[in-house]
PDB file of N, CA and C in Angstrom:
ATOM      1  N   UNK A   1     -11.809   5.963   5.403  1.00  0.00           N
ATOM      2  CA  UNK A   1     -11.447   5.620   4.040  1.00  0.00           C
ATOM      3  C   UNK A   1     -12.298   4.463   3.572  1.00  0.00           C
ATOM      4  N   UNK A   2     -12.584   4.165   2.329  1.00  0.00           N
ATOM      5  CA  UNK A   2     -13.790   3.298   1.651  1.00  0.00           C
ATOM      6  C   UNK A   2     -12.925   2.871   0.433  1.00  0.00           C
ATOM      7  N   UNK A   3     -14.106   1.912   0.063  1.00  0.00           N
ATOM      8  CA  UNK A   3     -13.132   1.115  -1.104  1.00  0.00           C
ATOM      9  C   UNK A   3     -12.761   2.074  -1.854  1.00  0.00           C
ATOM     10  N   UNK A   4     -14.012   2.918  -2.769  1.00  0.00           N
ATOM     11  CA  UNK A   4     -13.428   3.358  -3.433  1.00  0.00           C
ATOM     12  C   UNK A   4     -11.405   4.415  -3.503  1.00  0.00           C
ATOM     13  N   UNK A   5     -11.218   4.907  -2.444  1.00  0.00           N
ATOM     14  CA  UNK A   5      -9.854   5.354  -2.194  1.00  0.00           C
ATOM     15  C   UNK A   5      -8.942   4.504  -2.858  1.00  0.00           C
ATOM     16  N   UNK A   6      -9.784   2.988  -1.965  1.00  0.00           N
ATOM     17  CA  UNK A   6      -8.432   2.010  -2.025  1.00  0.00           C
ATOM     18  C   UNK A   6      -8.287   1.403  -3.152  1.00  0.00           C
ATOM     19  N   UNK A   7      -9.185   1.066  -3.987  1.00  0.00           N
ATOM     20  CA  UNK A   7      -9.047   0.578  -5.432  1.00  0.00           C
ATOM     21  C   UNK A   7      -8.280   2.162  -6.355  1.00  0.00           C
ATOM     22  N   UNK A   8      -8.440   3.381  -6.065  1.00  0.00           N
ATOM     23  CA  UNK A   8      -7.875   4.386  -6.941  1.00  0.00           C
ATOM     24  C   UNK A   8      -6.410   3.934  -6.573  1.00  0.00           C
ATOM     25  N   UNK A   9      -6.334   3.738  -5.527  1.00  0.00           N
ATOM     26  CA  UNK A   9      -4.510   3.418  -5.071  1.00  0.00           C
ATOM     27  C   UNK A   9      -4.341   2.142  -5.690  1.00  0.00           C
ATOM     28  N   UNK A  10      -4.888   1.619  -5.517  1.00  0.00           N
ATOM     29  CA  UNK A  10      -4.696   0.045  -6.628  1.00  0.00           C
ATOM     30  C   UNK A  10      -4.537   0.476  -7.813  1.00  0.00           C
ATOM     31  N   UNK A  11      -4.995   1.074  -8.594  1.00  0.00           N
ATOM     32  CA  UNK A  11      -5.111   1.301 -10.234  1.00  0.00           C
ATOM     33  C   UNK A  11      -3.437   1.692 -10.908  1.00  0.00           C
ATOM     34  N   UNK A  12      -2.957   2.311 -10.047  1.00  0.00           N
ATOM     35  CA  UNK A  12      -1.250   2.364 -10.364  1.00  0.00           C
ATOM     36  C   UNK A  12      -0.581   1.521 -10.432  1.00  0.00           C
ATOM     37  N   UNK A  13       0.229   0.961 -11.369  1.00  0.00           N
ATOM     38  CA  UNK A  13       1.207  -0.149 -11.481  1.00  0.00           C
ATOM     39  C   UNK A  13       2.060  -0.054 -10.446  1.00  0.00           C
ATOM     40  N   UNK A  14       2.738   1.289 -10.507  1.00  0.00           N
ATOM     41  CA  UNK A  14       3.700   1.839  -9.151  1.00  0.00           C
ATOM     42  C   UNK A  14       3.195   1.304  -7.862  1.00  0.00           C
ATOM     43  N   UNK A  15       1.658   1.405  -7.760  1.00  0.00           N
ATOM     44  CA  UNK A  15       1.455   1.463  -5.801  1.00  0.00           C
ATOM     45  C   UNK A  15       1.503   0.075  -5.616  1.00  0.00           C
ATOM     46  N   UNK A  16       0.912  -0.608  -6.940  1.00  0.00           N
ATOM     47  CA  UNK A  16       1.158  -2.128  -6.225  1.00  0.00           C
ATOM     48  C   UNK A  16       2.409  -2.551  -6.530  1.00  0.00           C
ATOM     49  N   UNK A  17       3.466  -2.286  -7.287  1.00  0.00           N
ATOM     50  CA  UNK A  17       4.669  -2.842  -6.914  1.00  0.00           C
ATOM     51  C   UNK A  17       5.423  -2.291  -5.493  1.00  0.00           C
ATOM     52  N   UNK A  18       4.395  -1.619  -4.945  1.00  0.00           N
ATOM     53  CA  UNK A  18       5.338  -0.923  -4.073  1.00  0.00           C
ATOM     54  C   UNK A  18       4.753  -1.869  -3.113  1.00  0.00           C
ATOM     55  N   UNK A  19       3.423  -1.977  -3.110  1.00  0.00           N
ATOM     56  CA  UNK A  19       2.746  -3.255  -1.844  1.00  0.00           C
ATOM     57  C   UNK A  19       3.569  -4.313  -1.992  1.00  0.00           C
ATOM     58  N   UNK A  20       3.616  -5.044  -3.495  1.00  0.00           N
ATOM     59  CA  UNK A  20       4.196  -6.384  -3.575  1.00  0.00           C
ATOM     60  C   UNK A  20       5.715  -5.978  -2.815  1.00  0.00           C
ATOM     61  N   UNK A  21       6.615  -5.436  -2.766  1.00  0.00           N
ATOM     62  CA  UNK A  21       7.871  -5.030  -2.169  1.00  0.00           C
ATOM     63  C   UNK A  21       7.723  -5.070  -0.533  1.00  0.00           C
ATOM     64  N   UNK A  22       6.660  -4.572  -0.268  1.00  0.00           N
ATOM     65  CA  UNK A  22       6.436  -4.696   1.190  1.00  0.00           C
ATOM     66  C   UNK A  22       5.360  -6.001   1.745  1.00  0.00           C
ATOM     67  N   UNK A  23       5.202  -6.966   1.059  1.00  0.00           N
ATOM     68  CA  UNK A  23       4.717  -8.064   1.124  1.00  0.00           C
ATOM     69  C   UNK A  23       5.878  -8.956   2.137  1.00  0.00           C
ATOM     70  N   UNK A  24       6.754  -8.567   2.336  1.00  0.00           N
ATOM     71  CA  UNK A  24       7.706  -9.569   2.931  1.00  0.00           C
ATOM     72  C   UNK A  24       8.667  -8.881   4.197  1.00  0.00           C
ATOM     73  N   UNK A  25       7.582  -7.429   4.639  1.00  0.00           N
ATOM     74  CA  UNK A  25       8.078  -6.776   6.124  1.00  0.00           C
ATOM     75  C   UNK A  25       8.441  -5.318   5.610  1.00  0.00           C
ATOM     76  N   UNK A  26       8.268  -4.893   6.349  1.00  0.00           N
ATOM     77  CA  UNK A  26       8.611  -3.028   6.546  1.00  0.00           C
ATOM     78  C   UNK A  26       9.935  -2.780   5.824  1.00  0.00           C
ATOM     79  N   UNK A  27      10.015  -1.791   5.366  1.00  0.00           N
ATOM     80  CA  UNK A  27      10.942  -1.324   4.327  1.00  0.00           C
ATOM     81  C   UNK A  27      11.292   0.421   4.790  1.00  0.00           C
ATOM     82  N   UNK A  28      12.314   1.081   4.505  1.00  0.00           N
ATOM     83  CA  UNK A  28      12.004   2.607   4.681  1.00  0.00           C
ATOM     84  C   UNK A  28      11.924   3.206   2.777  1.00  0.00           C
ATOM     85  N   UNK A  29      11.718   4.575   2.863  1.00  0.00           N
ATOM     86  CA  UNK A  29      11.127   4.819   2.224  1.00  0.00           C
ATOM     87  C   UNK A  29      12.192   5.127   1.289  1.00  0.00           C
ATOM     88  N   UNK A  30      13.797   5.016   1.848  1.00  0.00           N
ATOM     89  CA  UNK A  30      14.593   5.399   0.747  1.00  0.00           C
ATOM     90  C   UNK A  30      15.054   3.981  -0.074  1.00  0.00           C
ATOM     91  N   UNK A  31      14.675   2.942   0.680  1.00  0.00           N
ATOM     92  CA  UNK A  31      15.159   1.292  -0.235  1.00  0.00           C
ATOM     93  C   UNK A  31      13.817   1.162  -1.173  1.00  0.00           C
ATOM     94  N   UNK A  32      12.510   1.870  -0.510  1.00  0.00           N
ATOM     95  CA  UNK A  32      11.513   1.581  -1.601  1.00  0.00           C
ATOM     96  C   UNK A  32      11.861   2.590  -2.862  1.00  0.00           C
ATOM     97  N   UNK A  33      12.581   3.539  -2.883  1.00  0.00           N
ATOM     98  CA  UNK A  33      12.439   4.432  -4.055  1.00  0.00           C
ATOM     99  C   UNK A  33      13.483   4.152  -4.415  1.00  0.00           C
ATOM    100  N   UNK A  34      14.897   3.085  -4.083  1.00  0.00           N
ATOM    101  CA  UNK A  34      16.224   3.157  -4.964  1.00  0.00           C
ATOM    102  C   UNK A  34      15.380   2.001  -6.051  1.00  0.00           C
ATOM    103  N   UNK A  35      13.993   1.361  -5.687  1.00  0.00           N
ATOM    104  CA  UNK A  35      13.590   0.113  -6.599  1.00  0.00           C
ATOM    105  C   UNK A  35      12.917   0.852  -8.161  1.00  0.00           C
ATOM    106  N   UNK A  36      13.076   1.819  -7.987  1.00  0.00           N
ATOM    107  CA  UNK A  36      11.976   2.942  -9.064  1.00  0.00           C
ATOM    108  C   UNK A  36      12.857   3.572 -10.000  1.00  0.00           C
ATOM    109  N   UNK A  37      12.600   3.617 -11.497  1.00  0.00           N
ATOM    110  CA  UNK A  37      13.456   4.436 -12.261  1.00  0.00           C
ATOM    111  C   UNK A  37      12.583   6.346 -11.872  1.00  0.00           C
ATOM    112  N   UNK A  38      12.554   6.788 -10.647  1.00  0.00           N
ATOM    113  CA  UNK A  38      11.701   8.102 -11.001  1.00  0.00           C
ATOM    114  C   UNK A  38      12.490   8.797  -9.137  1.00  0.00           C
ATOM    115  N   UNK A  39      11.604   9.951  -9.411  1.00  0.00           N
ATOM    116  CA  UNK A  39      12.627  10.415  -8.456  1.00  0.00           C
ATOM    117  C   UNK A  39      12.007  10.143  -6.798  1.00  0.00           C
ATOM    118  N   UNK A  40      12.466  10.529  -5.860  1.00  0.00           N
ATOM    119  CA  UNK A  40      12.224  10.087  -4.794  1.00  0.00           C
ATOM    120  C   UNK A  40      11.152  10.746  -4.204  1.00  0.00           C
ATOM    121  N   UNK A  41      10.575  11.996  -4.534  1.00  0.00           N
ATOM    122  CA  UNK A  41       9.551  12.961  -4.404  1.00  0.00           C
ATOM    123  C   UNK A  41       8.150  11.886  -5.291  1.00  0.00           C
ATOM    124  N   UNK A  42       8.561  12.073  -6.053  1.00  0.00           N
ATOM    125  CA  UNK A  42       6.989  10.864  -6.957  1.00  0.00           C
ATOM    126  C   UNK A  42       7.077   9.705  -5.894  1.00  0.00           C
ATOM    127  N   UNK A  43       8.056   8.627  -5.866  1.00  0.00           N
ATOM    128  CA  UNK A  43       7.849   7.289  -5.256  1.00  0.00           C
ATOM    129  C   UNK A  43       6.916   8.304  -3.755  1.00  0.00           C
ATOM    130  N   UNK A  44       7.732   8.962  -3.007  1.00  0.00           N
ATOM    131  CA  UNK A  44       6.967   9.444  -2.131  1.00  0.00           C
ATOM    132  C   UNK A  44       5.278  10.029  -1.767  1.00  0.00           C
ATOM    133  N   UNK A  45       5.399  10.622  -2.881  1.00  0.00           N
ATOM    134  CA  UNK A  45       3.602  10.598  -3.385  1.00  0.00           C
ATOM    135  C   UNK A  45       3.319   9.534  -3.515  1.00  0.00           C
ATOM    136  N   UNK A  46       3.344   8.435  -4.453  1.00  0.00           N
ATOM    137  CA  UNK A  46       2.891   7.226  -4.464  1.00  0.00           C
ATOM    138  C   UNK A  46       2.542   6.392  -2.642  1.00  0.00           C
ATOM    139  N   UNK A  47       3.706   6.726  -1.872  1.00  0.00           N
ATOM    140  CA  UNK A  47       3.410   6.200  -0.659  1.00  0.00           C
ATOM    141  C   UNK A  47       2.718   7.048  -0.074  1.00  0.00           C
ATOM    142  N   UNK A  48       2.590   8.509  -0.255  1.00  0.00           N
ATOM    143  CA  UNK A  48       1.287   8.945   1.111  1.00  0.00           C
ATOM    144  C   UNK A  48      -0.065   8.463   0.239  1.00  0.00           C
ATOM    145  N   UNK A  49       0.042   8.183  -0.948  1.00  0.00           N
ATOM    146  CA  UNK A  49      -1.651   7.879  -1.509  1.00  0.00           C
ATOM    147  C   UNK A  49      -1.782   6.453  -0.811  1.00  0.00           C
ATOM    148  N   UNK A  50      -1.149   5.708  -1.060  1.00  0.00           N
ATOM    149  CA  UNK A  50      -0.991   4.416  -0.634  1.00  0.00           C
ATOM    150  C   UNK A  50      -1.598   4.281   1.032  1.00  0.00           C
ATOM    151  N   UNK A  51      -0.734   5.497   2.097  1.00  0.00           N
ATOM    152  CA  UNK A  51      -1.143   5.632   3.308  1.00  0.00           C
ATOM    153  C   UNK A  51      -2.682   6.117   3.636  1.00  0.00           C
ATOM    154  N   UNK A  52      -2.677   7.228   2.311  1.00  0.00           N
ATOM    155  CA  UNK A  52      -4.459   7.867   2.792  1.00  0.00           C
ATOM    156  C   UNK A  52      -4.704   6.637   2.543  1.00  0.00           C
ATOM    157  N   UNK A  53      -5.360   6.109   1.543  1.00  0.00           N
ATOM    158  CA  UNK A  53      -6.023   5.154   1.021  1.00  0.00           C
ATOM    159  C   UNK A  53      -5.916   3.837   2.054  1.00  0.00           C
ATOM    160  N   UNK A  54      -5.489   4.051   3.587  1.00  0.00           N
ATOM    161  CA  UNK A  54      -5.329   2.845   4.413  1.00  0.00           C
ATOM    162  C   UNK A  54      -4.978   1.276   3.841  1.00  0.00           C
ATOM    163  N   UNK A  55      -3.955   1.399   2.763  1.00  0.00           N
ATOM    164  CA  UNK A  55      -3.369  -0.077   2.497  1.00  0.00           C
ATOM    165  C   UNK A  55      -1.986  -0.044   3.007  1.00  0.00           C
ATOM    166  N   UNK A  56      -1.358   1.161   3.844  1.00  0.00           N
ATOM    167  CA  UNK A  56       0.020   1.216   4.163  1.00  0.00           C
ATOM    168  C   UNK A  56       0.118   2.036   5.608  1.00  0.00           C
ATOM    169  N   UNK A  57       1.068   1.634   6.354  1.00  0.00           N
ATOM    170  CA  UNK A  57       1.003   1.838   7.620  1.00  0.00           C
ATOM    171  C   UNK A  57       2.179   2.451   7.427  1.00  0.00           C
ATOM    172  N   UNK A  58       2.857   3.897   8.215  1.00  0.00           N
ATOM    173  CA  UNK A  58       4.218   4.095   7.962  1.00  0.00           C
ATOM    174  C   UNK A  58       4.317   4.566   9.843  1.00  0.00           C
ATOM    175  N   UNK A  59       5.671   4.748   9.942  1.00  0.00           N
ATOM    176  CA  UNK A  59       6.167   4.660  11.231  1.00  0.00           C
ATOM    177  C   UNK A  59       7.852   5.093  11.141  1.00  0.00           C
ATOM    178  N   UNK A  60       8.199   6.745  12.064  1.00  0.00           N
ATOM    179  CA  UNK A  60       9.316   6.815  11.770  1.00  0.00           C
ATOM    180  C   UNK A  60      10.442   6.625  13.353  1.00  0.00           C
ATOM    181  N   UNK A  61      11.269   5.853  12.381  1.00  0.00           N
ATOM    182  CA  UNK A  61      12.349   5.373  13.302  1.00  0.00           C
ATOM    183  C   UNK A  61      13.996   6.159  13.503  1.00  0.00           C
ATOM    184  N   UNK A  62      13.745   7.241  14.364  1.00  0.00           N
ATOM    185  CA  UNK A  62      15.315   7.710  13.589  1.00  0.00           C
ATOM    186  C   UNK A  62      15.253   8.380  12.771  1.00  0.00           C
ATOM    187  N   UNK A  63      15.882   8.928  11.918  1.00  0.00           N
ATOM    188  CA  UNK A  63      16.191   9.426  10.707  1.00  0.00           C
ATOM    189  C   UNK A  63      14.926   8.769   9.440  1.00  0.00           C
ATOM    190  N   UNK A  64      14.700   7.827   9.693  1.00  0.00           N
ATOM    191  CA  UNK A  64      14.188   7.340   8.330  1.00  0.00           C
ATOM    192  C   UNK A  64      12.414   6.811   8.671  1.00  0.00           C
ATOM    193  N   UNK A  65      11.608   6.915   7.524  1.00  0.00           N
ATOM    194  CA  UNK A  65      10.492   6.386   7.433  1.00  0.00           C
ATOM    195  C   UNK A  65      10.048   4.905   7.346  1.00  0.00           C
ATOM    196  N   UNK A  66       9.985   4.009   8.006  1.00  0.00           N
ATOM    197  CA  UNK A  66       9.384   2.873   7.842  1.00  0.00           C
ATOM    198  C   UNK A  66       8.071   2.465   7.123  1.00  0.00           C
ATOM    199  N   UNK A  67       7.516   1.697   6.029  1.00  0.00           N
ATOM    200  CA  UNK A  67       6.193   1.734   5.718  1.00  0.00           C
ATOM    201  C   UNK A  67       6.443   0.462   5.481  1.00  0.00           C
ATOM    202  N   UNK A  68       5.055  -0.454   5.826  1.00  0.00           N
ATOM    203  CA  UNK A  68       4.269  -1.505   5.666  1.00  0.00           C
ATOM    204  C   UNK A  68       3.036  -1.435   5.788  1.00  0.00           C
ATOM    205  N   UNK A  69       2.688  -2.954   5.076  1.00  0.00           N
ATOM    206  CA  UNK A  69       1.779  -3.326   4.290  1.00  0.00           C
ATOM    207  C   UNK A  69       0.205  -2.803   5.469  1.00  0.00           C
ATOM    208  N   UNK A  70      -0.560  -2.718   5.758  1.00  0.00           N
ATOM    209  CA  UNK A  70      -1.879  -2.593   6.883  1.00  0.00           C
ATOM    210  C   UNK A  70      -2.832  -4.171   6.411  1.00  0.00           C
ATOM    211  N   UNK A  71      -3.016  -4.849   6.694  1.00  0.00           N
ATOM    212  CA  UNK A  71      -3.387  -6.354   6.294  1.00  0.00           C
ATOM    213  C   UNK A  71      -4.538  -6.185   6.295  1.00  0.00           C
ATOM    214  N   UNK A  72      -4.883  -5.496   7.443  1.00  0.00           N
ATOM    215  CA  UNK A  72      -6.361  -5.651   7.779  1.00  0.00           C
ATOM    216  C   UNK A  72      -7.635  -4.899   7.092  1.00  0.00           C
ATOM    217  N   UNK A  73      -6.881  -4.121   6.179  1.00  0.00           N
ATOM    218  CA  UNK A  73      -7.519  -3.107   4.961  1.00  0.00           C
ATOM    219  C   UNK A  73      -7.646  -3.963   4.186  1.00  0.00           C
ATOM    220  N   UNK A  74      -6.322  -4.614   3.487  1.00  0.00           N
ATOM    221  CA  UNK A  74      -6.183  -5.688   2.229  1.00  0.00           C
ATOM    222  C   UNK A  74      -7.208  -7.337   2.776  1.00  0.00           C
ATOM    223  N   UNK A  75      -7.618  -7.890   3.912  1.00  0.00           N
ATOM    224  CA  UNK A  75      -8.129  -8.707   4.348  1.00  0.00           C
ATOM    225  C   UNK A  75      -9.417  -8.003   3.756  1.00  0.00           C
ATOM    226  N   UNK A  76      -9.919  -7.020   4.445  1.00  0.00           N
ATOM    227  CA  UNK A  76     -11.585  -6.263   4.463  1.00  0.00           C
ATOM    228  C   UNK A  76     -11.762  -6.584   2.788  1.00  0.00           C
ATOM    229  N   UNK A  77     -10.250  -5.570   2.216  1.00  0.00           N
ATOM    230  CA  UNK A  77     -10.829  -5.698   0.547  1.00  0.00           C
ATOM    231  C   UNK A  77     -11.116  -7.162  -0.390  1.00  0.00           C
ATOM    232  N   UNK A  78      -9.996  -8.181   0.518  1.00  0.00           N
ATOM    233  CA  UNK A  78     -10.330  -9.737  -0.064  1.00  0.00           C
ATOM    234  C   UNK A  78     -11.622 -10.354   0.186  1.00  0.00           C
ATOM    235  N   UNK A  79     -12.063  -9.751   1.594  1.00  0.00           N
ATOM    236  CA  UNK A  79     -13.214 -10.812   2.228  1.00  0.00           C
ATOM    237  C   UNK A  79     -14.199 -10.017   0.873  1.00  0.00           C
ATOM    238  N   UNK A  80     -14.580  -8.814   0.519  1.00  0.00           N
ATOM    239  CA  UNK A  80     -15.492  -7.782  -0.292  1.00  0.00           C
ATOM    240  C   UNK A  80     -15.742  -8.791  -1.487  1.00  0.00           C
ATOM    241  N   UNK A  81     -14.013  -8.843  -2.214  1.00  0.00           N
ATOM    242  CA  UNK A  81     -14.066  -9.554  -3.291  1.00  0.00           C
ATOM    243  C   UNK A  81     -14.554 -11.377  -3.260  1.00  0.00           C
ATOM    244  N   UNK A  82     -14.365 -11.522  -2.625  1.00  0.00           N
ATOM    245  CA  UNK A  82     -14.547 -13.219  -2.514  1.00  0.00           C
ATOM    246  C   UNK A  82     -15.957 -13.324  -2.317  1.00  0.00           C
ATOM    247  N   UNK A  83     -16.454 -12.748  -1.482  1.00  0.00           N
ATOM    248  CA  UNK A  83     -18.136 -12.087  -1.602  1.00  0.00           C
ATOM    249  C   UNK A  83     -18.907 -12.079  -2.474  1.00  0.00           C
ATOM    250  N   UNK A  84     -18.270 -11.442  -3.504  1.00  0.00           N
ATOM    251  CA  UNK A  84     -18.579 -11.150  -4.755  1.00  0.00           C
ATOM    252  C   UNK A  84     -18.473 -12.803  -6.051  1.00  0.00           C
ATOM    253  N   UNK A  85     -17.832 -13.867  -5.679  1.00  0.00           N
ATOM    254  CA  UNK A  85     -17.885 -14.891  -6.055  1.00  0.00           C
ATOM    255  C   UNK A  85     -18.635 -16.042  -5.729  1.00  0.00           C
ATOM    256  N   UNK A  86     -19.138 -15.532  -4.788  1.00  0.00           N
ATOM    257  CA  UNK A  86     -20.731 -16.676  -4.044  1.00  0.00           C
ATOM    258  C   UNK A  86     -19.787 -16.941  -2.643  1.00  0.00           C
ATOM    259  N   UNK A  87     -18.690 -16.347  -2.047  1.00  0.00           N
ATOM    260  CA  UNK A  87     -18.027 -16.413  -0.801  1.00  0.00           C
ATOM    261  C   UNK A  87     -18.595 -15.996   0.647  1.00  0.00           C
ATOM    262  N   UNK A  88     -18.131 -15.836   1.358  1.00  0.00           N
ATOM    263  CA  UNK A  88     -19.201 -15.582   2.393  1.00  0.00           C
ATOM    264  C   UNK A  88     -19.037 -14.127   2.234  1.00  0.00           C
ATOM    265  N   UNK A  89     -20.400 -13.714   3.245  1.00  0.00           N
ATOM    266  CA  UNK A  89     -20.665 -11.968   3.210  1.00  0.00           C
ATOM    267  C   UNK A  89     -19.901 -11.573   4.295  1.00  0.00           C
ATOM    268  N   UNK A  90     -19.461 -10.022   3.438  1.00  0.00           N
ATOM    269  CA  UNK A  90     -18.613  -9.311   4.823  1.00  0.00           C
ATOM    270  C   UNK A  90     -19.312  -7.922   4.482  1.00  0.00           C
TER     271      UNK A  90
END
């Protein structure tokens, strides 16, 4: 996966409120979609784009889906951008 993926998954208001939600530890996939006025099939699309696009890690426990944040995608994409401001090269 390459930036470009990961910025198309960025461009949704939805995918990043769904990152910002998982900014603070793993969540399953039915507390991320009671946060959404839409149905649980869309929020769910929203999270496998989120997963192709390597900014989300999911993991199932039991009955239910776990997903969090993948850092080390969102690190790669910060070091890119900061780069881009006279920051160091990555």
């Amino acid at each position: 996966m390459g930036f470009q993926q990961s910025f198309k998954a960025l461009s949704d208001p939805t995918r990043r409120e769904i990152l910002r939600l998982l900014r603070d530890g793993p969540l399953p996939a039915g507390e991320i979609a009671a946060q959404f006025d839409m149905t649980a099939a869309t929020v769910s699309h929203h999270l496998s784009t989120l997963r192709d696009a390597g900014l989300v890690l999911d993991e199932k426990k039991g009955k239910f889906i776990y997903y969090e944040l993948n850092t080390s995608v969102l690190d790669e994409l910060l070091g890119w951008l900061t780069s881009l401001k006279g920051g160091t090269d990555s």
